[in-house]
C-alpha atoms as a PDB file:
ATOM      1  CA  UNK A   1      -4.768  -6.227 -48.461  1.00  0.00           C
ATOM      2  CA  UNK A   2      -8.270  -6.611 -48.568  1.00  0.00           C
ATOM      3  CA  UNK A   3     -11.241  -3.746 -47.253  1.00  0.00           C
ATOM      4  CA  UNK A   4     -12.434  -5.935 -44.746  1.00  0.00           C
ATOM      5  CA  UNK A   5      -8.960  -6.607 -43.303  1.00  0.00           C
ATOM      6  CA  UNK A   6      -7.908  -2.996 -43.139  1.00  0.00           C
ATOM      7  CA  UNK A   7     -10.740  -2.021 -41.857  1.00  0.00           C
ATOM      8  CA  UNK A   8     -10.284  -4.457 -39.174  1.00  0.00           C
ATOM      9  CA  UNK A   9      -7.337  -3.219 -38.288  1.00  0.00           C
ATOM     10  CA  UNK A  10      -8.189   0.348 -38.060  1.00  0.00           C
ATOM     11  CA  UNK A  11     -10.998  -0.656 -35.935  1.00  0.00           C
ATOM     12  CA  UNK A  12      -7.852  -2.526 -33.595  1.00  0.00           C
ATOM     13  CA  UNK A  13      -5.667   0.424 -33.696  1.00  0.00           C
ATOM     14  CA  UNK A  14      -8.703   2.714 -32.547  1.00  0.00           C
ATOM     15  CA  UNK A  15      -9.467   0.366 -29.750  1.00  0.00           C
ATOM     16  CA  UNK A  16      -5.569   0.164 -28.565  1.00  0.00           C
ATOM     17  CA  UNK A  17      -5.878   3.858 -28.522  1.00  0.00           C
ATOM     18  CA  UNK A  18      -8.991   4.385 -27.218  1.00  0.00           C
ATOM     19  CA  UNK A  19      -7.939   2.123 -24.226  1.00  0.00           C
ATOM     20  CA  UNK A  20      -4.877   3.638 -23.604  1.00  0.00           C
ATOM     21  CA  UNK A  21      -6.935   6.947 -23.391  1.00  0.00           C
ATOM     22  CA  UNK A  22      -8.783   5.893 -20.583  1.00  0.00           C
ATOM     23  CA  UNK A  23      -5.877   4.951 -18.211  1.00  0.00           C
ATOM     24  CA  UNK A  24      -5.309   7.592 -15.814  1.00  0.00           C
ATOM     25  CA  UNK A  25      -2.101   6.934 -13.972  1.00  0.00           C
ATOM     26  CA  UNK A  26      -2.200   8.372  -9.977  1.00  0.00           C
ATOM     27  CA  UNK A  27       0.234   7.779  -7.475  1.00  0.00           C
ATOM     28  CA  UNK A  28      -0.935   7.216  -3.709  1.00  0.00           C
ATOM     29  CA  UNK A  29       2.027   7.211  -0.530  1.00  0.00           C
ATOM     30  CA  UNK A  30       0.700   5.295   3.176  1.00  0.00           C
ATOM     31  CA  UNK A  31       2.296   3.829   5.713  1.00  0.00           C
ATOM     32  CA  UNK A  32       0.648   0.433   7.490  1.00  0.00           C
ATOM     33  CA  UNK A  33       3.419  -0.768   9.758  1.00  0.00           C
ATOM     34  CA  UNK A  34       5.911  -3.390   7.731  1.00  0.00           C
ATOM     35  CA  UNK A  35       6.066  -2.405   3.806  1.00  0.00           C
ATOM     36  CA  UNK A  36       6.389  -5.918   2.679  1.00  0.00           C
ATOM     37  CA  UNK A  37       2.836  -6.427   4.130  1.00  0.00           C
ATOM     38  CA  UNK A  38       0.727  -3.281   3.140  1.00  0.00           C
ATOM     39  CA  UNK A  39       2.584  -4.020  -0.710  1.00  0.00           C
ATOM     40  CA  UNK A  40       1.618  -7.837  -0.459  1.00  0.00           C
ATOM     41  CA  UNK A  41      -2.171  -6.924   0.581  1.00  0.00           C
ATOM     42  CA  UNK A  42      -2.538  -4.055  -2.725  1.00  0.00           C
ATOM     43  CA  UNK A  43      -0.720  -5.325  -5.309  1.00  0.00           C
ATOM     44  CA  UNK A  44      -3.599  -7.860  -6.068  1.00  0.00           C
ATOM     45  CA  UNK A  45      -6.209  -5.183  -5.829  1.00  0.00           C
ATOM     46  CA  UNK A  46      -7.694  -4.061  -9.714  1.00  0.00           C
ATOM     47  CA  UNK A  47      -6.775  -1.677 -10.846  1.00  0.00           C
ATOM     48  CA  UNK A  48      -3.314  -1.017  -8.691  1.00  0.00           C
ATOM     49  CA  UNK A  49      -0.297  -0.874 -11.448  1.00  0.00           C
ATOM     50  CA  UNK A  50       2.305  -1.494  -9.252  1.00  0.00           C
ATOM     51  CA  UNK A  51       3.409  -1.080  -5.806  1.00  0.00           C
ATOM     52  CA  UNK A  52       6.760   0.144  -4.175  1.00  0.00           C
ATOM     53  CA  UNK A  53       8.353  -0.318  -1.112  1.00  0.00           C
ATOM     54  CA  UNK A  54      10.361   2.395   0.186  1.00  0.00           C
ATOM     55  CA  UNK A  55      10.914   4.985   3.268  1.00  0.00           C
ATOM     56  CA  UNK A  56       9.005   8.695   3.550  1.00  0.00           C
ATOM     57  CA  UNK A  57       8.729  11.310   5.955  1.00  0.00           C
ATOM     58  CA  UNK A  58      11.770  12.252   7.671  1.00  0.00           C
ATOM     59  CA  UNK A  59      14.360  14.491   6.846  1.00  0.00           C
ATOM     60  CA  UNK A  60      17.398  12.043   6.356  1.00  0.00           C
ATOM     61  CA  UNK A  61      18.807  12.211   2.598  1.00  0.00           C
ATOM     62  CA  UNK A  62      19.293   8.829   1.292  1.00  0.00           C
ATOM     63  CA  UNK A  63      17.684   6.087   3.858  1.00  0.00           C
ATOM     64  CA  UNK A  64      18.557   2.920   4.287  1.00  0.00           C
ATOM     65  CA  UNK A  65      16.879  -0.090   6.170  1.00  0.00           C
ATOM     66  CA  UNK A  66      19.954  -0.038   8.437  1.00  0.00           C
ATOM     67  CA  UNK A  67      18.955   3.824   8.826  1.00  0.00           C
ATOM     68  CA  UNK A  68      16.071   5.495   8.047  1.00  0.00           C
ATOM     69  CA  UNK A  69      15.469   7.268  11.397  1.00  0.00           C
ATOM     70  CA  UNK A  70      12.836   9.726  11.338  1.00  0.00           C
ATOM     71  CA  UNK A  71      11.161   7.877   8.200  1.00  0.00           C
ATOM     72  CA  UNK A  72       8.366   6.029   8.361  1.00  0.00           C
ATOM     73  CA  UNK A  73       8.303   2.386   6.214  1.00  0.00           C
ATOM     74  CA  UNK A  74       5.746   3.105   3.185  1.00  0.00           C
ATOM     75  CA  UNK A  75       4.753   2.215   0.080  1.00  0.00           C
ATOM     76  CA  UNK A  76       3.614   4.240  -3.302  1.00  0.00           C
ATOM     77  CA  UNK A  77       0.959   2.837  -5.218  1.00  0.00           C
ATOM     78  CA  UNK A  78       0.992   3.146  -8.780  1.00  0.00           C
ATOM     79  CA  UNK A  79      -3.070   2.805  -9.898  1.00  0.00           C
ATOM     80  CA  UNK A  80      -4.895   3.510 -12.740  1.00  0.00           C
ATOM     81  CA  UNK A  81      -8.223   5.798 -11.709  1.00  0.00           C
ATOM     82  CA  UNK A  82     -10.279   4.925 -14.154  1.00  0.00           C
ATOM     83  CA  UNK A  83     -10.340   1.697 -12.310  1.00  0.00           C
ATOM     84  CA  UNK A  84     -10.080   2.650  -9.037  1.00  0.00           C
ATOM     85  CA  UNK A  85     -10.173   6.005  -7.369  1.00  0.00           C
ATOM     86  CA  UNK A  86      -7.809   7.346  -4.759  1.00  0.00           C
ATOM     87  CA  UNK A  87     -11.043   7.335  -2.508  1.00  0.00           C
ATOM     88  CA  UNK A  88     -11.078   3.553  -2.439  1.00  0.00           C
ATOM     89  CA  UNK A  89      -7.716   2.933  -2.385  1.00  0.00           C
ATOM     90  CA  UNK A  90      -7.627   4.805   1.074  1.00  0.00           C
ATOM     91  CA  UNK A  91     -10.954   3.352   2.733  1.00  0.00           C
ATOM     92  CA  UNK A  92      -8.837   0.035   1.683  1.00  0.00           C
ATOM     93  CA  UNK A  93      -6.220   0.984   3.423  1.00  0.00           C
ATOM     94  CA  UNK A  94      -7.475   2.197   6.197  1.00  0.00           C
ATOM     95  CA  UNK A  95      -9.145  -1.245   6.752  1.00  0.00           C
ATOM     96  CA  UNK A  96      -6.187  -2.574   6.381  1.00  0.00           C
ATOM     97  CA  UNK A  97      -4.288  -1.273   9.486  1.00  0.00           C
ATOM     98  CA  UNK A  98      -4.986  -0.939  13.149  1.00  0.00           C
ATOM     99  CA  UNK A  99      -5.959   2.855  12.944  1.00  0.00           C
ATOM    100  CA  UNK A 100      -6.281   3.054  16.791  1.00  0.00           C
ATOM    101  CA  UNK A 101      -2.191   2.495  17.513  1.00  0.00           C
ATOM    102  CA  UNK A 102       0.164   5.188  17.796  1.00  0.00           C
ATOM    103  CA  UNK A 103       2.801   3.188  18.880  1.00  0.00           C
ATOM    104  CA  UNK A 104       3.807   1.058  15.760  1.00  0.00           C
ATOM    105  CA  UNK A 105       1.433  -1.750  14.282  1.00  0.00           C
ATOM    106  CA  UNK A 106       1.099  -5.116  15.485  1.00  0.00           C
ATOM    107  CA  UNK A 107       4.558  -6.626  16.811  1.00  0.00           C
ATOM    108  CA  UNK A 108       5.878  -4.002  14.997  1.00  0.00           C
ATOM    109  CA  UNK A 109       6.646  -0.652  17.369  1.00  0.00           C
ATOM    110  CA  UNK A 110       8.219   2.179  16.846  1.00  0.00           C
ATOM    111  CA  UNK A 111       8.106   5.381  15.092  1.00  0.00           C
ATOM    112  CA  UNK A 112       8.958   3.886  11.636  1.00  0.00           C
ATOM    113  CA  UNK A 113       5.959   1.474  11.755  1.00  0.00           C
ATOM    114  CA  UNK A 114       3.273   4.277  12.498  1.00  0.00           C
ATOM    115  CA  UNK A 115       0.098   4.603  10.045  1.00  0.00           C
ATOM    116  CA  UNK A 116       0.036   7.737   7.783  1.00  0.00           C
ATOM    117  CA  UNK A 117      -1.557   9.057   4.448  1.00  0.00           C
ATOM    118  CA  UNK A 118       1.008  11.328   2.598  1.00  0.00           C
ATOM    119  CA  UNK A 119      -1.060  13.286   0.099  1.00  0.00           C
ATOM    120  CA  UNK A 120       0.628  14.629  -2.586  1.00  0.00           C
ATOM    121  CA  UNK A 121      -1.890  17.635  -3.323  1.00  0.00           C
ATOM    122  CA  UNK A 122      -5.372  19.052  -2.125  1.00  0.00           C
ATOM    123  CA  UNK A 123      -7.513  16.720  -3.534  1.00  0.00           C
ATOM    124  CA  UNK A 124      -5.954  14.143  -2.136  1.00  0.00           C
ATOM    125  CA  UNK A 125      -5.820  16.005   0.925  1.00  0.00           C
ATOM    126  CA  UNK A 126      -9.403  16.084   1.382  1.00  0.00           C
ATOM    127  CA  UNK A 127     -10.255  12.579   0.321  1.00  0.00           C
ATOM    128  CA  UNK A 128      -7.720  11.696   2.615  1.00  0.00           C
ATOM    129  CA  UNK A 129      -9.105  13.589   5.762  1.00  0.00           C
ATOM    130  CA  UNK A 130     -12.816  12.145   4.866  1.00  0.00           C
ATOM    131  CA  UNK A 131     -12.108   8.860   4.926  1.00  0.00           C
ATOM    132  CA  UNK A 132     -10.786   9.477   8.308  1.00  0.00           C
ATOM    133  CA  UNK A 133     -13.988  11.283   8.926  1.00  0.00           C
ATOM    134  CA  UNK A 134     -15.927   8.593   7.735  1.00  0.00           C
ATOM    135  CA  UNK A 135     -13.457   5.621   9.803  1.00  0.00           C
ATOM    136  CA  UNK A 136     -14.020   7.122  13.102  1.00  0.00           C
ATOM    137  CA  UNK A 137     -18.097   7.133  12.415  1.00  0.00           C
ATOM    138  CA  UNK A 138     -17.618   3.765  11.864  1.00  0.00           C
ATOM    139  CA  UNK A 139     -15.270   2.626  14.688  1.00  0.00           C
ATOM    140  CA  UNK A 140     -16.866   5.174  16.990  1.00  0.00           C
ATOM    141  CA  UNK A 141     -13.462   5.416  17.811  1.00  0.00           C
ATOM    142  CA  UNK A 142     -10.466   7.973  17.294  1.00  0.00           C
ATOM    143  CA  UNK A 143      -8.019   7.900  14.587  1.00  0.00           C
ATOM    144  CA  UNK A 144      -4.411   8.506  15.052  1.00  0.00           C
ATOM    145  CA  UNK A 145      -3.898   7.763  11.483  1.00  0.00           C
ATOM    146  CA  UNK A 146      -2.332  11.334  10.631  1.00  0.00           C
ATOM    147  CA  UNK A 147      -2.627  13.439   6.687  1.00  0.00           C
ATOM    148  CA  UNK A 148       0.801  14.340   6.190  1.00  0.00           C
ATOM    149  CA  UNK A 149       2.113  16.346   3.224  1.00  0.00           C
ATOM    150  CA  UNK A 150       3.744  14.265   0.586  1.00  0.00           C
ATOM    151  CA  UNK A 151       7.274  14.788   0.591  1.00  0.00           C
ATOM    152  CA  UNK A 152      10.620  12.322  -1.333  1.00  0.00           C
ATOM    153  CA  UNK A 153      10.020   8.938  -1.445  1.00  0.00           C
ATOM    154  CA  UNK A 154      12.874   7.300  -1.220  1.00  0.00           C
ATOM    155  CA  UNK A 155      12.812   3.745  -2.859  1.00  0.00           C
ATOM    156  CA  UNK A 156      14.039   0.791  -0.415  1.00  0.00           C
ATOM    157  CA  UNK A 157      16.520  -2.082  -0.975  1.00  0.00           C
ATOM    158  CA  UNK A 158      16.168  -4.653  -3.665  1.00  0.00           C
ATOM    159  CA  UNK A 159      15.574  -7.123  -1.562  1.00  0.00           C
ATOM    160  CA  UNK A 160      12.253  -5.477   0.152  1.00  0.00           C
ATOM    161  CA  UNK A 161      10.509  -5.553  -3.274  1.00  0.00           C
ATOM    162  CA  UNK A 162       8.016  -8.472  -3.394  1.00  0.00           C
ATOM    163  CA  UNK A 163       9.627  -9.687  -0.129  1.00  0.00           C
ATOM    164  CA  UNK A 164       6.162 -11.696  -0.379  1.00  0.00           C
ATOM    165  CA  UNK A 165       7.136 -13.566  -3.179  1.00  0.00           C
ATOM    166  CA  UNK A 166      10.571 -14.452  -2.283  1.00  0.00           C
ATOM    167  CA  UNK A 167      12.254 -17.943  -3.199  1.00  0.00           C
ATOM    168  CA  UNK A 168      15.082 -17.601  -1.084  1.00  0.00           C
ATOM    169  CA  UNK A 169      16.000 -19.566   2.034  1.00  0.00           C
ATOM    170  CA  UNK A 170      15.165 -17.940   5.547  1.00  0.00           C
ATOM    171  CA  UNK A 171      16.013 -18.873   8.267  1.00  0.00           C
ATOM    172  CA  UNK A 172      12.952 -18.294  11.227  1.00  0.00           C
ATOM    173  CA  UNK A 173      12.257 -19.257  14.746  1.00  0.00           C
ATOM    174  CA  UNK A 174      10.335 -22.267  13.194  1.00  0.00           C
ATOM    175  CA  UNK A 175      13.109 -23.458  11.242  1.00  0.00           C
ATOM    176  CA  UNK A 176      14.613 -22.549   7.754  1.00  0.00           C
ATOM    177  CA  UNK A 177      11.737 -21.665   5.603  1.00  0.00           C
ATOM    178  CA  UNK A 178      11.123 -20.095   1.334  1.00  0.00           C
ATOM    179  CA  UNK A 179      11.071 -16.503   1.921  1.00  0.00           C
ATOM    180  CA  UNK A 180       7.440 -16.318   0.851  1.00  0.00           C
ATOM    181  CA  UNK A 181       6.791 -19.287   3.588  1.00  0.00           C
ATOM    182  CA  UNK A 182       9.165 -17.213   6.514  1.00  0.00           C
ATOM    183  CA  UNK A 183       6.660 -14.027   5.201  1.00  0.00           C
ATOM    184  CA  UNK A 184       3.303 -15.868   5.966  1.00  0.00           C
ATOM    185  CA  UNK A 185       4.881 -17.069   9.224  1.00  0.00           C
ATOM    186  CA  UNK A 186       5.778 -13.617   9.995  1.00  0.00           C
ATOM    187  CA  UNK A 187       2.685 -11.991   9.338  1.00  0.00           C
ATOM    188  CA  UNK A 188       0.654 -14.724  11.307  1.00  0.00           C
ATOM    189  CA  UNK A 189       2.927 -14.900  14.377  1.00  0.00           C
ATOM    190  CA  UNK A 190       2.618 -11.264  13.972  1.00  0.00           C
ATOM    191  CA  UNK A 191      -1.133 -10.749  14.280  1.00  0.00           C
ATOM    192  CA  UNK A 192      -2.024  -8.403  12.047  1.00  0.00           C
ATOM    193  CA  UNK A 193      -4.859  -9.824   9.945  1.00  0.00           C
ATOM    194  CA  UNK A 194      -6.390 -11.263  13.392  1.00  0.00           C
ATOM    195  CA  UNK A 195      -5.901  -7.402  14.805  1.00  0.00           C
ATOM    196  CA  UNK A 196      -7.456  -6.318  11.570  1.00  0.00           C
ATOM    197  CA  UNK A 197     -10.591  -7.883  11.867  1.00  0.00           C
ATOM    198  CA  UNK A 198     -10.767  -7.415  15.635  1.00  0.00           C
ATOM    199  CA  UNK A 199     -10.990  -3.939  14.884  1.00  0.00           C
ATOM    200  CA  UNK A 200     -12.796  -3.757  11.688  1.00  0.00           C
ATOM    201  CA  UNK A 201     -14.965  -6.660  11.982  1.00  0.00           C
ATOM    202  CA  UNK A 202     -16.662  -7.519   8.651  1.00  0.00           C
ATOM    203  CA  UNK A 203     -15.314  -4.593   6.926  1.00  0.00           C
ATOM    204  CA  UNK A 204     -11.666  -5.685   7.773  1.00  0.00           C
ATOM    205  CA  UNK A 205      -9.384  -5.692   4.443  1.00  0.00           C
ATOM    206  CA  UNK A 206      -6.854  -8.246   5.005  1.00  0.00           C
ATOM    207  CA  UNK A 207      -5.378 -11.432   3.379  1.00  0.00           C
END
């Protein structure tokens, strides 16, 4: 092989490694009401790996969507940090949700469809309780968004994952629709993006 072609893959080989160096894998755990919509609105976002729906903070072993009582609906959010920091990833989220409803979000009520930050150690912790900080200043409201110590997160049906993005047939209150179709109608005839940006205004995070 000639120099210039080894060289030029040394220089390759550096660069794959030098790359994979930089990635810095976190994990992140909120709840913003229905877990098909908080994983449709960050699995876009740059830097986010991948995103999970599943069920968190109860005590039952093994939930199911047919049971998870005490659990909230949530999501973990795979992200690379050298991309985007934990710190973002939770201002996003906060202006994602309607941080001012204890009840459940949107149409959705309930204890399962509450908003919550699970941090899975102090740093987190702490970012977690300044964005809140930082939220209310902004609102000039209260946040019942609560921290809440990361416990099992137990990984939901099939079926949930990239509900989004669905090609199956669904049948709605407008009609048999394409899942992803039956999602958008959901989500509008839901509220929650107009709810969003009635509450956030300009700094709303939605679809």
């Amino acid at each position: 092989m000639q120099r210039w072609k080894i060289l030029a893959a040394v220089a390759l080989v550096g660069l794959g490694f030098a790359s994979g160096a930089s990635a810095k894998t976190e994990k992140a755990i909120v709840a913003g009401g229905c877990f098909w919509c908080v994983e449709s609105d960050f699995e876009p976002v740059a830097g986010v790996i991948d995103v999970v729906s599943g069920y968190t903070g109860g005590d039952l072993a093994n939930p199911t969507y047919e049971n998870h009582e005490g659990h909230y609906e949530a999501v973990e959010i795979t992200f690379d940090s050298s991309k985007i920091s934990y710190d973002e990833l939770i201002a996003k989220f906060l202006r994602s949700v309607d941080v001012t409803d204890d009840g459940g979000q949107f149409c959705d009520r309930g204890s399962a469809y509450r908003t919550a930050i699970f941090a899975g150690n102090a740093a987190q912790e702490a970012s977690a309780k300044a964005a809140i900080a930082e939220a209310e200043a902004v609102l000039g409201a209260a946040v019942v968004t609560p921290v809440l110590a990361a416990g099992t997160f137990w990984i939901a049906e099939d079926y949930h994952q990239d509900y989004y993005k669905g090609t199956n047939l669904i049948l709605t209150r407008a009609g048999p629709k394409k899942q992803s179709n039956a999602y958008k109608f959901y989500r509008e005839s839901c509220g929650r993006d107009a709810r969003v940006r009635q509450v956030w205004g300009d700094q709303a995070f939605t679809k």
